[in-house]
C-alpha atoms as a PDB file:
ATOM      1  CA  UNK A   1     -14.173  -0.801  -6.809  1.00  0.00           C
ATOM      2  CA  UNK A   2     -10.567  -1.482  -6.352  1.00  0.00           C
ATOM      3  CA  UNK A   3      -7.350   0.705  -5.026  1.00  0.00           C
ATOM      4  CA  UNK A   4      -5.349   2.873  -6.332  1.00  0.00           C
ATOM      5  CA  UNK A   5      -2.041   1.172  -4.871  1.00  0.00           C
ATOM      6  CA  UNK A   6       2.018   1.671  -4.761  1.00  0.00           C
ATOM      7  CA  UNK A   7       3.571  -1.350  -3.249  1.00  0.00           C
ATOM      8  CA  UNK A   8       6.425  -0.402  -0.926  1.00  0.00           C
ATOM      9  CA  UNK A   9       9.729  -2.607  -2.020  1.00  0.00           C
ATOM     10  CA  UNK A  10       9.369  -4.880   1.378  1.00  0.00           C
ATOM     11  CA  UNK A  11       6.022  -6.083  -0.962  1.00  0.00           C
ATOM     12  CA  UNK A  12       6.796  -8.757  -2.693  1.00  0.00           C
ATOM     13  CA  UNK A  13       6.441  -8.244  -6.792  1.00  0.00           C
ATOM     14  CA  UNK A  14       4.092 -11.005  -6.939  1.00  0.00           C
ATOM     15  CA  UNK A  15       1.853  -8.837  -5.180  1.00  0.00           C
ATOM     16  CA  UNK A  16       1.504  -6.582  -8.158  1.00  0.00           C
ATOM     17  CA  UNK A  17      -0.146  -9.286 -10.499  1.00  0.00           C
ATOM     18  CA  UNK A  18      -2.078 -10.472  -7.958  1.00  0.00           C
ATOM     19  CA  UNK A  19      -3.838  -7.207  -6.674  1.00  0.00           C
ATOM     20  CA  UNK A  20      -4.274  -6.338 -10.395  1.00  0.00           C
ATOM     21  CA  UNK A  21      -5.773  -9.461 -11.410  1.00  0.00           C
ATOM     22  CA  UNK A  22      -8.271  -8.314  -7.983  1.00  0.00           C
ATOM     23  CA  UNK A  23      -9.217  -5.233  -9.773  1.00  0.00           C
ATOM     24  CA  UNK A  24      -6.815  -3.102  -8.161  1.00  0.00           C
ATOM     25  CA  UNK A  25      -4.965  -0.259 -10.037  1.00  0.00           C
ATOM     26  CA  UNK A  26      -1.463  -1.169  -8.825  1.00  0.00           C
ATOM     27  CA  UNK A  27       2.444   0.053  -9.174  1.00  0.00           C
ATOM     28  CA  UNK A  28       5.845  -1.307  -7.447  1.00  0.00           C
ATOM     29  CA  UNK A  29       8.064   0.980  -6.217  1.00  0.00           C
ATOM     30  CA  UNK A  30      10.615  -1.551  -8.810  1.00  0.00           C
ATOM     31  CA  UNK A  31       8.521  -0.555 -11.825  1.00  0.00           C
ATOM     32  CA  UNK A  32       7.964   3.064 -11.469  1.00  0.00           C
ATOM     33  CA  UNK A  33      11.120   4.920 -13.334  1.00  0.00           C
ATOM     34  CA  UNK A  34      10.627   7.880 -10.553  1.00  0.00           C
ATOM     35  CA  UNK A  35      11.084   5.468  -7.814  1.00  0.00           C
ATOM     36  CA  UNK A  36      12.726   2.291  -8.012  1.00  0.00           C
ATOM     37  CA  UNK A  37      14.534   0.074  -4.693  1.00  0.00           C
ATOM     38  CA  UNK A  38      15.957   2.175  -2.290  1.00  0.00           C
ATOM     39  CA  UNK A  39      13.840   5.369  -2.302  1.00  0.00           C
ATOM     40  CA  UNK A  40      13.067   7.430   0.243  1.00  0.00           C
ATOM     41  CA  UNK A  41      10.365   6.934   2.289  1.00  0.00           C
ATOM     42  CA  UNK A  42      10.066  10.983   2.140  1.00  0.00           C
ATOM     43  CA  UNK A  43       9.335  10.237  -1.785  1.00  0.00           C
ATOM     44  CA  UNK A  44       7.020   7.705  -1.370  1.00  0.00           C
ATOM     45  CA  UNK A  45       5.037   9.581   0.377  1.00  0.00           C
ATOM     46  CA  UNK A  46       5.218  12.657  -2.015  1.00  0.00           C
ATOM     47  CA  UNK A  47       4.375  10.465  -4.703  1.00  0.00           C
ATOM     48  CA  UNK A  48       1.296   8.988  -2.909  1.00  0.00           C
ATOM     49  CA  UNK A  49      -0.170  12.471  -2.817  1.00  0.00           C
ATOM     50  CA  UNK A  50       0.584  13.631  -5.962  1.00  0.00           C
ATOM     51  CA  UNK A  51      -0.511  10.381  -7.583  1.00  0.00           C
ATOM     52  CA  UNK A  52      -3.601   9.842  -4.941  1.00  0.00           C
ATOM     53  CA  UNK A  53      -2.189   5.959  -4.401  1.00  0.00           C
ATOM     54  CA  UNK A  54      -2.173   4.099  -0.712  1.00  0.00           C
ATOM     55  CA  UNK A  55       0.845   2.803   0.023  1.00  0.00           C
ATOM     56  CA  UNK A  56       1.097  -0.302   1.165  1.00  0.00           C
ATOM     57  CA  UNK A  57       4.021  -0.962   3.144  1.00  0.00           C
ATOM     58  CA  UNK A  58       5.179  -3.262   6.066  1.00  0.00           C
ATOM     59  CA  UNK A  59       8.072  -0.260   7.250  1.00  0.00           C
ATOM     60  CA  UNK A  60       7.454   0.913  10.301  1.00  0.00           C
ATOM     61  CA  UNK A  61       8.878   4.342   9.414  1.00  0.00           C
ATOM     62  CA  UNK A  62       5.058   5.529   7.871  1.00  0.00           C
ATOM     63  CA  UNK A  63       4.094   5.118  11.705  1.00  0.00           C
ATOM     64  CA  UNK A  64       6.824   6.513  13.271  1.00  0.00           C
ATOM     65  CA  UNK A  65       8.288   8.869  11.335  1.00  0.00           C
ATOM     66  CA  UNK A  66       5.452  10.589   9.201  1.00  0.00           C
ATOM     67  CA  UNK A  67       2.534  12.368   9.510  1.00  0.00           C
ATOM     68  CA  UNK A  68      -0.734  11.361   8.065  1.00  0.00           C
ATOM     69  CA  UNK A  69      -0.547  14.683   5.811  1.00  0.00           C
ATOM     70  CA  UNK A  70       2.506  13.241   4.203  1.00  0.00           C
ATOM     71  CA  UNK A  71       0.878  11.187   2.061  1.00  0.00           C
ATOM     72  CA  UNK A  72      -2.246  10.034   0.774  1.00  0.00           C
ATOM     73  CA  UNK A  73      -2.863   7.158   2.746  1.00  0.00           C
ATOM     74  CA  UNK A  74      -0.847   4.004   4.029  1.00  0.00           C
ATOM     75  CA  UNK A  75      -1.720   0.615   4.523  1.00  0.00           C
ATOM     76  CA  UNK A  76       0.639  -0.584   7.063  1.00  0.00           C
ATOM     77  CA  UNK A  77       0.940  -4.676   7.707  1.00  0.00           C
ATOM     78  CA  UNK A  78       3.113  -5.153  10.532  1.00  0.00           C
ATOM     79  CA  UNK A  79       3.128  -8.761  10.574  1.00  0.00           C
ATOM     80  CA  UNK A  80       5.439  -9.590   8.063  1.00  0.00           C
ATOM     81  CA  UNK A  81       4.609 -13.450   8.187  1.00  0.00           C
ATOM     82  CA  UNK A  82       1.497 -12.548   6.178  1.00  0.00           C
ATOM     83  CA  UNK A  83       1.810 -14.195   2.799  1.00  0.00           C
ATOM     84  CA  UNK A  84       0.719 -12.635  -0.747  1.00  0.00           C
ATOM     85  CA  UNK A  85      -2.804 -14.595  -0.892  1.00  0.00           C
ATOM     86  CA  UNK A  86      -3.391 -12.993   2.514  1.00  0.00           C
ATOM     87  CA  UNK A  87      -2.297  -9.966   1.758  1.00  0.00           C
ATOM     88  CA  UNK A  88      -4.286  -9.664  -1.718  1.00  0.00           C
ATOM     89  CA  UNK A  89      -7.538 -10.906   0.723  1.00  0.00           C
ATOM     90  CA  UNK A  90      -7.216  -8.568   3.487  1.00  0.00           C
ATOM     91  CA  UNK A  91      -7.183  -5.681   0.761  1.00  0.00           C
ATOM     92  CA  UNK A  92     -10.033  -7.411  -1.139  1.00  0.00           C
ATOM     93  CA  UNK A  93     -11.517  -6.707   2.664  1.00  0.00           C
ATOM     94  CA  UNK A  94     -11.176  -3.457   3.008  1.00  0.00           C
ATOM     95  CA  UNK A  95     -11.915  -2.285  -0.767  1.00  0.00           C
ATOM     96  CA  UNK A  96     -15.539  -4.011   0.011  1.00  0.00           C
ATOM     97  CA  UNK A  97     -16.309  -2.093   3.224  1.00  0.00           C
ATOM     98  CA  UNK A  98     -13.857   1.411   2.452  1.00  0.00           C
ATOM     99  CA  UNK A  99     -14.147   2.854  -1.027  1.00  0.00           C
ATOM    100  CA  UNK A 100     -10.913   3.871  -1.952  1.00  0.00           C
ATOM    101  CA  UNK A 101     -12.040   7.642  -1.882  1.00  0.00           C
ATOM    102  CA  UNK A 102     -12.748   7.187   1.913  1.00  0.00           C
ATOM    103  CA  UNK A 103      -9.103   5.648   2.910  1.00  0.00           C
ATOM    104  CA  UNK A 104      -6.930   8.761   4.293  1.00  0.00           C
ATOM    105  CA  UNK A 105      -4.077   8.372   6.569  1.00  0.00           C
ATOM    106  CA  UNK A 106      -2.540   5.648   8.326  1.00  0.00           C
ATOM    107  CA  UNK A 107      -4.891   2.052   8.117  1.00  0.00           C
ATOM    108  CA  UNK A 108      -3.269  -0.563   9.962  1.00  0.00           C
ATOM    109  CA  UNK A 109      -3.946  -3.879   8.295  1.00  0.00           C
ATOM    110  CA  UNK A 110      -3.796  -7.283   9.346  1.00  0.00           C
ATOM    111  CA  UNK A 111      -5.141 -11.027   9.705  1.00  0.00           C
ATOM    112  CA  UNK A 112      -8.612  -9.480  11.279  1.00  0.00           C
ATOM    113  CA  UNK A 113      -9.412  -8.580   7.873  1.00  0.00           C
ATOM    114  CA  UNK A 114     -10.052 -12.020   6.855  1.00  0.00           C
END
């Protein structure tokens, strides 16, 4: 079964399709009228618990700066190098082993995924 995902705006759009066409239930930060380039991190987070998504995110700030109880859960990639197809595997990863139900807090994600 797939995640329930919100793409942080460092994701790049084609991430969206791609995730989708994975099974994945997936918004952009770009493409939600609430949100949109440029919000708060505070908000993303907000809306991750009201709306039960992961975010998925390759800002520091969701380590740094926030609490696990600030949102639903985060996926955090800090290797920015790592390209869509990547990206869209190493969640493909995770969704087999971790039902989406059992993600909660901060993940950190990355190449060991694959």
């Amino acid at each position: 079964m797939g995640y329930r995902l919100l793409l942080d705006e460092n994701v790049e759009n084609e991430a969206t399709d791609r995730l989708t066409d994975a099974g994945h239930d997936v918004e952009h930060v770009d493409t939600v009228p609430e949100l949109g380039k440029g919000t708060a991190d505070e908000q993303l987070a907000r809306y991750s618990l009201e709306t039960g998504r992961t975010i998925v995110t390759y800002d520091d700030d969701f380590v740094a700066h926030y609490s696990p109880d600030a949102y639903h859960s985060v996926l955090f990639f800090a290797d920015e190098s790592i390209s869509v197809t990547e990206l869209v595997a190493i969640i493909d990863a995770m969704a087999a082993v971790y039902p989406h139900e059992e993600v909660d807090g901060l993940q950190k994600a990355g190449r060991g995924w694959l």
